[in-house]
N, C-alpha and C. Protein backbone atom coordinates (compact mmCIF):
# COMPACT_ATOMS: atom_id res chain seq x y z
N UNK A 1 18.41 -6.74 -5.53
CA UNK A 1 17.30 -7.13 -4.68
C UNK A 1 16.54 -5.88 -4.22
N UNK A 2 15.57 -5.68 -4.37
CA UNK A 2 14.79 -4.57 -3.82
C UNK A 2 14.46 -4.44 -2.23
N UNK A 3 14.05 -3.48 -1.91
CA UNK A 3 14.35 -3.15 -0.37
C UNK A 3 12.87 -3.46 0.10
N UNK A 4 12.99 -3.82 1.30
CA UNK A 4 11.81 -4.06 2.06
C UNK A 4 11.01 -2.80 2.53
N UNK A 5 9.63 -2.52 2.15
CA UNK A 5 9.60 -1.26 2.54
C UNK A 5 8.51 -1.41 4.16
N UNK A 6 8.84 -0.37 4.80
CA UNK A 6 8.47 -0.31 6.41
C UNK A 6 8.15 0.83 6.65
N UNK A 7 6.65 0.87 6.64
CA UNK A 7 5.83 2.36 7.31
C UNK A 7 6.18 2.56 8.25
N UNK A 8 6.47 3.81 9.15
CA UNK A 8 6.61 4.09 10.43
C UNK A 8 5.83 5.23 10.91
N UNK A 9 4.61 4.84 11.62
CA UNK A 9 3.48 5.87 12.41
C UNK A 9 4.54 6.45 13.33
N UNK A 10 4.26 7.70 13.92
CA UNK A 10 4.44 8.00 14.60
C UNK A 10 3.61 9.82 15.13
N UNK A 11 4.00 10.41 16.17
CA UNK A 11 3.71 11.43 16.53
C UNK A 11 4.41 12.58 16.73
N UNK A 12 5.55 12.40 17.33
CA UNK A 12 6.40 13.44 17.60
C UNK A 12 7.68 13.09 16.19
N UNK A 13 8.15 13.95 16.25
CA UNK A 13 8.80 14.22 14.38
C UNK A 13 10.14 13.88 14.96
N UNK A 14 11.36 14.49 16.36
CA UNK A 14 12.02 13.77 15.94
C UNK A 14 12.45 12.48 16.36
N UNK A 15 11.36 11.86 17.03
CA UNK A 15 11.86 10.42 17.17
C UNK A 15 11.10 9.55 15.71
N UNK A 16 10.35 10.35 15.44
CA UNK A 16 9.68 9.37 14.01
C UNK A 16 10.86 9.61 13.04
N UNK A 17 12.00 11.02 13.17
CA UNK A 17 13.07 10.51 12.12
C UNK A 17 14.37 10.02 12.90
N UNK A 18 14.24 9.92 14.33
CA UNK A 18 15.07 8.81 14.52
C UNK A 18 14.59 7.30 14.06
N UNK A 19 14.02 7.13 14.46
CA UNK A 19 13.33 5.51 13.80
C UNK A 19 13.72 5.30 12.79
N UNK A 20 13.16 6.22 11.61
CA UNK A 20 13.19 5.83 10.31
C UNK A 20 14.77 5.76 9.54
N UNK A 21 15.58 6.91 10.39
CA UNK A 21 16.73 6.32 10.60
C UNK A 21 17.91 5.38 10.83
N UNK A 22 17.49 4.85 11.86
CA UNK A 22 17.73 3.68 12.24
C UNK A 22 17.17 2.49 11.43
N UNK A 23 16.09 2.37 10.92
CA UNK A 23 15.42 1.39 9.81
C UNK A 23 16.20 1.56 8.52
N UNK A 24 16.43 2.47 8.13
CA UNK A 24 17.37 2.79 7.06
C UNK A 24 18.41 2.45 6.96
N UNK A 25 19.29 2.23 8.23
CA UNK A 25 20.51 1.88 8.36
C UNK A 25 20.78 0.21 8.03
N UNK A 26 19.84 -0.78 8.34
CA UNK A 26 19.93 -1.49 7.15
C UNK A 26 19.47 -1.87 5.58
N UNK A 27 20.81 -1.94 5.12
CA UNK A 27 20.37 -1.58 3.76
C UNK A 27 19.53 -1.93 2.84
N UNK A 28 19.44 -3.15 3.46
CA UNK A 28 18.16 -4.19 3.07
C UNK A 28 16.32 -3.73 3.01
N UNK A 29 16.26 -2.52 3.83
CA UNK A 29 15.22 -1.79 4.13
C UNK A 29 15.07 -0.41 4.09
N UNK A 30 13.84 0.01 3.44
CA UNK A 30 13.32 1.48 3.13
C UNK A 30 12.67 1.98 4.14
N UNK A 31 12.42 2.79 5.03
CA UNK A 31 11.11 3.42 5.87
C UNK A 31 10.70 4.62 5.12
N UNK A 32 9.46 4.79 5.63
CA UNK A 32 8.50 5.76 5.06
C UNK A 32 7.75 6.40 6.52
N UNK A 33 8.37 7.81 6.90
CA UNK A 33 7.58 8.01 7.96
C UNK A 33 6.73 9.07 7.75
N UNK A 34 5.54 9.11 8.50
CA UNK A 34 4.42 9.73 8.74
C UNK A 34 3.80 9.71 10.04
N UNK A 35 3.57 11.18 10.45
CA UNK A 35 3.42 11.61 11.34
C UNK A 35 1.58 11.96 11.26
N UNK A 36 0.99 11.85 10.50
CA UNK A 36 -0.63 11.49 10.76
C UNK A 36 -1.12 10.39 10.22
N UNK A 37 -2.48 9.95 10.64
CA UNK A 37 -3.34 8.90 9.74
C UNK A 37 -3.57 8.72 8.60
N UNK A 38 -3.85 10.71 8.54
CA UNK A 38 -4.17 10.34 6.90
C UNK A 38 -2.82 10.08 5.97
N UNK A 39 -1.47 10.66 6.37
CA UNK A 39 -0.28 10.59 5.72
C UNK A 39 0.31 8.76 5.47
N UNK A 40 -0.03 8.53 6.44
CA UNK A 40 -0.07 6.44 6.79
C UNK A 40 -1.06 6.44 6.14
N UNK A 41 -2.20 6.39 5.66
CA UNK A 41 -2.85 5.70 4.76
C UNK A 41 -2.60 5.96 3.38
N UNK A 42 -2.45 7.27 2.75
CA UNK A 42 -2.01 8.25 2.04
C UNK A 42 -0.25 6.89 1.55
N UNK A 43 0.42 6.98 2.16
CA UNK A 43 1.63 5.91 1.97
C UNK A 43 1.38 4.57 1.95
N UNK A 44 0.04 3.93 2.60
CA UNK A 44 -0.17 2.78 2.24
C UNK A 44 -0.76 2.41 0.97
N UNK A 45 -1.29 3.48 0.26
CA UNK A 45 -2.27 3.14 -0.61
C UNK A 45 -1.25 3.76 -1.86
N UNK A 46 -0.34 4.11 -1.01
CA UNK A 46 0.78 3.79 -2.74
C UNK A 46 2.13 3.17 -2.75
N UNK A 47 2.16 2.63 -1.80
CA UNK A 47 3.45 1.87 -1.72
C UNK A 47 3.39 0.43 -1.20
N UNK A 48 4.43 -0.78 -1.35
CA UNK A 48 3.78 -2.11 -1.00
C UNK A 48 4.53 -2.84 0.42
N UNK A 49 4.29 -2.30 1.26
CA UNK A 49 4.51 -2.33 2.86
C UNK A 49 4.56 -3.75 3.24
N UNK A 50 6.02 -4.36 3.72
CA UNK A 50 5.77 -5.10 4.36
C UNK A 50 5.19 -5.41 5.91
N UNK A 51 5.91 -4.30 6.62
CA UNK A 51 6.18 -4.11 7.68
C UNK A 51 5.27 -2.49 7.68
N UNK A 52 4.24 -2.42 9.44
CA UNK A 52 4.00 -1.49 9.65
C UNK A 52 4.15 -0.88 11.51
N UNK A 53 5.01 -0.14 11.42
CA UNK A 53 5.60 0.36 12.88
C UNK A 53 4.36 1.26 13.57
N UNK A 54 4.07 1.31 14.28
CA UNK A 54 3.24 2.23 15.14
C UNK A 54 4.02 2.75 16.63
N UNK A 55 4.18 4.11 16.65
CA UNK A 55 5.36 4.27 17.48
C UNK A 55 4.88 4.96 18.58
N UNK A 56 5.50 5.64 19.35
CA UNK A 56 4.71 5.91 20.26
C UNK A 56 3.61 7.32 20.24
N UNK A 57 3.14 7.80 20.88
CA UNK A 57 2.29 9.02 20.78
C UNK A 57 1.14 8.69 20.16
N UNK A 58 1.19 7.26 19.08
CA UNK A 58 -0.21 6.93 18.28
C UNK A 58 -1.28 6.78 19.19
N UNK A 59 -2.40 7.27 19.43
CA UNK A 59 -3.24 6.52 20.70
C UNK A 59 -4.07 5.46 20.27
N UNK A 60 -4.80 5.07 21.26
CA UNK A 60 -5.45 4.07 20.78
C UNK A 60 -6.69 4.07 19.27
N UNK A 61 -7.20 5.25 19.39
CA UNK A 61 -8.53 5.60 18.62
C UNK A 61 -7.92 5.72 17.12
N UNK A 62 -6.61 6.34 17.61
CA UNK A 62 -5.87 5.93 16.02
C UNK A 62 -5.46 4.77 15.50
N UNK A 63 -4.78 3.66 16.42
CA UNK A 63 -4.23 2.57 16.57
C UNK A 63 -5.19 1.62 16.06
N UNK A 64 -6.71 1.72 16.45
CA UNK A 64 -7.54 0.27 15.89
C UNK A 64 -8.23 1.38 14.37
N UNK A 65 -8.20 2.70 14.03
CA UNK A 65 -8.37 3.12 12.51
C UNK A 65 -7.56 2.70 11.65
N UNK A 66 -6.04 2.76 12.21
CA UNK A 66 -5.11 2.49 10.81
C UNK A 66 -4.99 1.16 10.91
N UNK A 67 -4.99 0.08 12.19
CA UNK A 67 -4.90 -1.09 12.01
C UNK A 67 -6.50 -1.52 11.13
N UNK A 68 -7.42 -1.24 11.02
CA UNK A 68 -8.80 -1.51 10.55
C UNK A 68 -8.54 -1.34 9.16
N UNK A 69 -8.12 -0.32 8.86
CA UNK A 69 -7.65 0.37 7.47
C UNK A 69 -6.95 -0.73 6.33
N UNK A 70 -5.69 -1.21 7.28
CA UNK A 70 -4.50 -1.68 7.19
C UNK A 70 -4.89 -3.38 6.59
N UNK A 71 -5.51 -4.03 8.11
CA UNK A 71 -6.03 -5.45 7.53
C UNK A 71 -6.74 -5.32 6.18
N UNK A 72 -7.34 -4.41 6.43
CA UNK A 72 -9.15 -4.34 5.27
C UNK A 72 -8.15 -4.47 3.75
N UNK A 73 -7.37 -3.65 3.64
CA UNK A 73 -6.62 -3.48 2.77
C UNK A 73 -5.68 -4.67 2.10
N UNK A 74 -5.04 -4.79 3.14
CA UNK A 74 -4.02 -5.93 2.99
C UNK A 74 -4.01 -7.26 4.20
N UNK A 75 -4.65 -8.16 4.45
CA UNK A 75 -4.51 -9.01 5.18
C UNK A 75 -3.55 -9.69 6.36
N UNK A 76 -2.46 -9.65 4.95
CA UNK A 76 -1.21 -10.34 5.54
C UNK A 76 0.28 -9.26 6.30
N UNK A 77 -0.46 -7.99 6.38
CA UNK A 77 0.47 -6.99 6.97
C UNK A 77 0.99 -7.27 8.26
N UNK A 78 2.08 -7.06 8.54
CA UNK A 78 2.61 -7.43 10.06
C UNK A 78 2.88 -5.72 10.29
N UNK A 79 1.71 -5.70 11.91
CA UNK A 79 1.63 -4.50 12.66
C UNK A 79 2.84 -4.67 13.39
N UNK A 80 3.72 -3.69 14.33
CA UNK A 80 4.72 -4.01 15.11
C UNK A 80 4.57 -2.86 16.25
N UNK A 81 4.14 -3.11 17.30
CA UNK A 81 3.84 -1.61 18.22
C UNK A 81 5.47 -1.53 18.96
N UNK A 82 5.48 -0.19 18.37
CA UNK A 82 7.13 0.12 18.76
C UNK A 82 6.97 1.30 19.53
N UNK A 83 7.48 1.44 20.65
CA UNK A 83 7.65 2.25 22.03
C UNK A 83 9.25 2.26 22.76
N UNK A 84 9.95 2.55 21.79
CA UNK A 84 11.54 2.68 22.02
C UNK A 84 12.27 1.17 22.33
N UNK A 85 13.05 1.56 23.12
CA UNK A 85 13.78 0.78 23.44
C UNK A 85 15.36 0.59 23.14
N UNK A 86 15.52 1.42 21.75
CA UNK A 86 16.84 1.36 20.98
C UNK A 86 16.74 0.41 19.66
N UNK A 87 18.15 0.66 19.09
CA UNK A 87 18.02 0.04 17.67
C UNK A 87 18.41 -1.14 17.86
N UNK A 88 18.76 -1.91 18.80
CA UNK A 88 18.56 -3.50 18.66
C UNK A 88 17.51 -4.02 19.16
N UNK A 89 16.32 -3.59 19.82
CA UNK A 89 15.09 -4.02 20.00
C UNK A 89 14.15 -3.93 18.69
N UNK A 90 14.42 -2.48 18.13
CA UNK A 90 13.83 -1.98 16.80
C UNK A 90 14.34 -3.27 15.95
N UNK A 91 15.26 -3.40 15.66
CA UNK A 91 15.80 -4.65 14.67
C UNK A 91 15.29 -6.07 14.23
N UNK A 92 15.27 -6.58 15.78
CA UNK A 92 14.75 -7.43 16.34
C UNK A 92 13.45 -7.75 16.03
N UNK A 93 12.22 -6.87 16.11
CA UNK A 93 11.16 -6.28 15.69
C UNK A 93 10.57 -6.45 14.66
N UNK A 94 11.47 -5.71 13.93
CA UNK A 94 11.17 -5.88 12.47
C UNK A 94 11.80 -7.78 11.40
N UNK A 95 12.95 -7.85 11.80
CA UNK A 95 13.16 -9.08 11.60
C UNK A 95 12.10 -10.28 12.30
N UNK A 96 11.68 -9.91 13.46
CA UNK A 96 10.71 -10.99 13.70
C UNK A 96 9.40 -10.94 13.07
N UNK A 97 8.96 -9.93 12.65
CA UNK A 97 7.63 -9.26 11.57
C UNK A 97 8.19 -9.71 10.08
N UNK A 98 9.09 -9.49 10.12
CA UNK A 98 9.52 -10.11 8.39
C UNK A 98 9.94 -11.97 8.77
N UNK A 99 9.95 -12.50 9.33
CA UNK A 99 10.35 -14.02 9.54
C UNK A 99 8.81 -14.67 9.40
N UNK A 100 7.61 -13.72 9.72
CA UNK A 100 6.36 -14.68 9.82
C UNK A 100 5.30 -14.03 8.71
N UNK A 101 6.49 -13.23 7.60
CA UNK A 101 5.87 -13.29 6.55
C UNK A 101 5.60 -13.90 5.64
């Protein structure tokens, strides 16, 4: 079965590779993190994303570019604004973004 793959925006490097970490840890799922816009679009436009994380530090002016980007592109993408919490909120998250795919 192939892995679900899950962009992860972020800003500061090492909580964007804690995240992607933690996303990794089930096996069922790939993350792909990037720490600018252009690197998230740059990964969207070659890989087939179910799931897209926006983590914290993204601000807003970035937040409605890559989401603008993101729909225009792909319609049916599930955004997920992630601002910690730990890896059973993260989980949670993403399983509820993949259930209303």
């Amino acid at each position: 079965m192939e892995k679900t793959q899950i962009l992860v925006v972020g800003r500061h490097p090492e909580i964007l590779a804690t995240v992607v970490r933690l996303v990794n840890n089930n096996p069922d799922w790939n993350a792909t993190g990037c720490l600018t816009d252009e690197e998230a679009i740059a990964a969207f436009q070659s890989q087939d994303f179910k799931v897209v994380l926006l983590g914290g530090g993204v601000d807003e002016v970035s937040e409605g570019k890559l989401k603008d980007y993101f729909f225009t592109e792909k319609p049916d993408i599930k955004i997920v604004q992630h601002f910690g919490g730990g890896s059973g909120l993260l989980s949670a998250e993403i399983f509820e973004a993949l259930g209303s795919c």
